[in-house]
Protein backbone atom coordinates (compact mmCIF):
# COMPACT_ATOMS: atom_id res chain seq x y z
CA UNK A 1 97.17 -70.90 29.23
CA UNK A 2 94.33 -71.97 31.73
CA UNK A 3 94.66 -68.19 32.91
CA UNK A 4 94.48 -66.73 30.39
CA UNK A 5 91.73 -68.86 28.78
CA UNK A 6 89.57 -67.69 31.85
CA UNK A 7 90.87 -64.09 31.52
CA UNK A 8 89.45 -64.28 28.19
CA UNK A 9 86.38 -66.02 29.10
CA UNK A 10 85.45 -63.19 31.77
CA UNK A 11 86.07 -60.75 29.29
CA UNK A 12 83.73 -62.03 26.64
CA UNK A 13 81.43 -61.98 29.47
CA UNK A 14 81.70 -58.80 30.20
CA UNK A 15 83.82 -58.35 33.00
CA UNK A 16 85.94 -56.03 31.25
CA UNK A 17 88.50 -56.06 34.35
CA UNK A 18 88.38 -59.09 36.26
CA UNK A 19 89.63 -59.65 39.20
CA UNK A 20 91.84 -62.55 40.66
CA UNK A 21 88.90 -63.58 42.74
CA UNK A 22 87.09 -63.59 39.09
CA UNK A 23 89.63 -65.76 37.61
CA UNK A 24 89.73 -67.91 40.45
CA UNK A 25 85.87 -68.90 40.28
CA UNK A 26 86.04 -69.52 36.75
CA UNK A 27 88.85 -71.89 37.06
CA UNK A 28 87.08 -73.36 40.49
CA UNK A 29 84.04 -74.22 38.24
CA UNK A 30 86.00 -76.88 36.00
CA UNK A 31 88.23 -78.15 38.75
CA UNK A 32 91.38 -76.17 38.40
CA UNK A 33 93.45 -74.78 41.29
CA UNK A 34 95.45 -71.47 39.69
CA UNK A 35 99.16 -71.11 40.24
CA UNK A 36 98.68 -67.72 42.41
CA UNK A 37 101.83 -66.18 41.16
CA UNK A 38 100.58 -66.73 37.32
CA UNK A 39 97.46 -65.46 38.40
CA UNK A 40 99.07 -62.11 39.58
CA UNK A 41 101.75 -62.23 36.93
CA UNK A 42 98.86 -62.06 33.93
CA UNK A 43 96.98 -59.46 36.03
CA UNK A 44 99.44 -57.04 36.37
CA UNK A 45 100.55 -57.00 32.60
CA UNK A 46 96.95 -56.81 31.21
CA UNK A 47 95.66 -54.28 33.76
CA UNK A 48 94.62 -51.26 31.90
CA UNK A 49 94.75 -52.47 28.56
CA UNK A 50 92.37 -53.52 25.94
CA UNK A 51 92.12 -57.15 24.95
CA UNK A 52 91.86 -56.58 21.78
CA UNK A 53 94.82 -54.29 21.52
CA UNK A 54 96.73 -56.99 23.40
CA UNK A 55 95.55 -60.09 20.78
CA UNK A 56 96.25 -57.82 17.61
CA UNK A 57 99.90 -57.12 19.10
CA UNK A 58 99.96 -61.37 20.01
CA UNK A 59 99.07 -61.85 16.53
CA UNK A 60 101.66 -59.87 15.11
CA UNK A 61 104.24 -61.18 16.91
CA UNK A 62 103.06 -64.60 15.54
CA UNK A 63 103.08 -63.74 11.86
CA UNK A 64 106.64 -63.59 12.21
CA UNK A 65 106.97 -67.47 13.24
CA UNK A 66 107.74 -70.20 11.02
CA UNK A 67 105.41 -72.78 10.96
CA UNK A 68 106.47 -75.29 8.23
CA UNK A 69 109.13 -76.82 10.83
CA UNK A 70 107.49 -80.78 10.02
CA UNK A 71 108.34 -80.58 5.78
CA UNK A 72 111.98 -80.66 6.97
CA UNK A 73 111.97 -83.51 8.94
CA UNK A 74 110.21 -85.20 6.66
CA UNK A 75 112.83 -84.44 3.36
CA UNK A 76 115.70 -85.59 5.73
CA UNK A 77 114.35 -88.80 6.35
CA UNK A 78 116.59 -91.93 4.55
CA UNK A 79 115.09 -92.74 1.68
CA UNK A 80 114.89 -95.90 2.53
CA UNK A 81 112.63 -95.44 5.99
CA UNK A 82 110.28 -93.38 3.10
CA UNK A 83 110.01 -96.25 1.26
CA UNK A 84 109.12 -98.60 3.72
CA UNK A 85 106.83 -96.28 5.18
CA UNK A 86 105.23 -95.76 1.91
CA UNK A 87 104.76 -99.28 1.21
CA UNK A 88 103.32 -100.26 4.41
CA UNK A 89 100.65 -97.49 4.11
CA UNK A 90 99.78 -99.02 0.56
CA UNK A 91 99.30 -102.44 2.02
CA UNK A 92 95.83 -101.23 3.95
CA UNK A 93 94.38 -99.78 1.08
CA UNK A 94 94.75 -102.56 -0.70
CA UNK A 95 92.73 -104.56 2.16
CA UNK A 96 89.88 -101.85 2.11
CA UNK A 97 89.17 -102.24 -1.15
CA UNK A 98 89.15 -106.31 -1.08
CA UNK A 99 86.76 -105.60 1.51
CA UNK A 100 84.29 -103.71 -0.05
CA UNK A 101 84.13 -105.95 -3.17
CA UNK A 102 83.03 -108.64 -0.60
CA UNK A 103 80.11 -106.80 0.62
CA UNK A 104 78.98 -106.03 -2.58
């Protein structure tokens, strides 16, 4: 992702094909050392193409992912961990509130 974060950032730059020696001195400036076979890997399946041809097809092929993966977790969870879980989240509210009446 660090390669292609500084692909991205030398595009937006205006380097509309940079080169590895490009990517290299962007990820030099913030301490990074690039995998060299990444580096050549990204650069040889973005040469010639637009960016922003290549993030609407990225996008599409992200529409099609779930992304509610957490709500089942959470549903198969014993109903008594929920419990206890719920009751030790009410406890600090609780305190919070005896707090504030003291300041006042």
């Amino acid at each position: 992702m660090k390669i292609v974060a500084a692909y991205l950032l030398a595009v937006l730059g205006g380097n509309a094909n940079p080169s590895a020696d490009d990517l290299k001195n962007i990820l030099s400036s913030v301490g990074i050392e690039p995998d060299e076979d990444r580096l050549e890997l990204l650069l040889s399946q973005v040469r010639g193409k637009d960016i922003t041809e290549l993030i609407a097809a990225g996008r599409e092929k992200l529409a099609s992912v779930p992304a509610g993966g957490g709500a089942v977790a959470v549903a198969a969870a014993p109903a008594g961990g929920a419990a206890a879980a719920g009751g030790a989240a009410a406890e600090p509210a609780k305190e919070e509130k005896k707090v504030e009446e003291k300041e006042e």
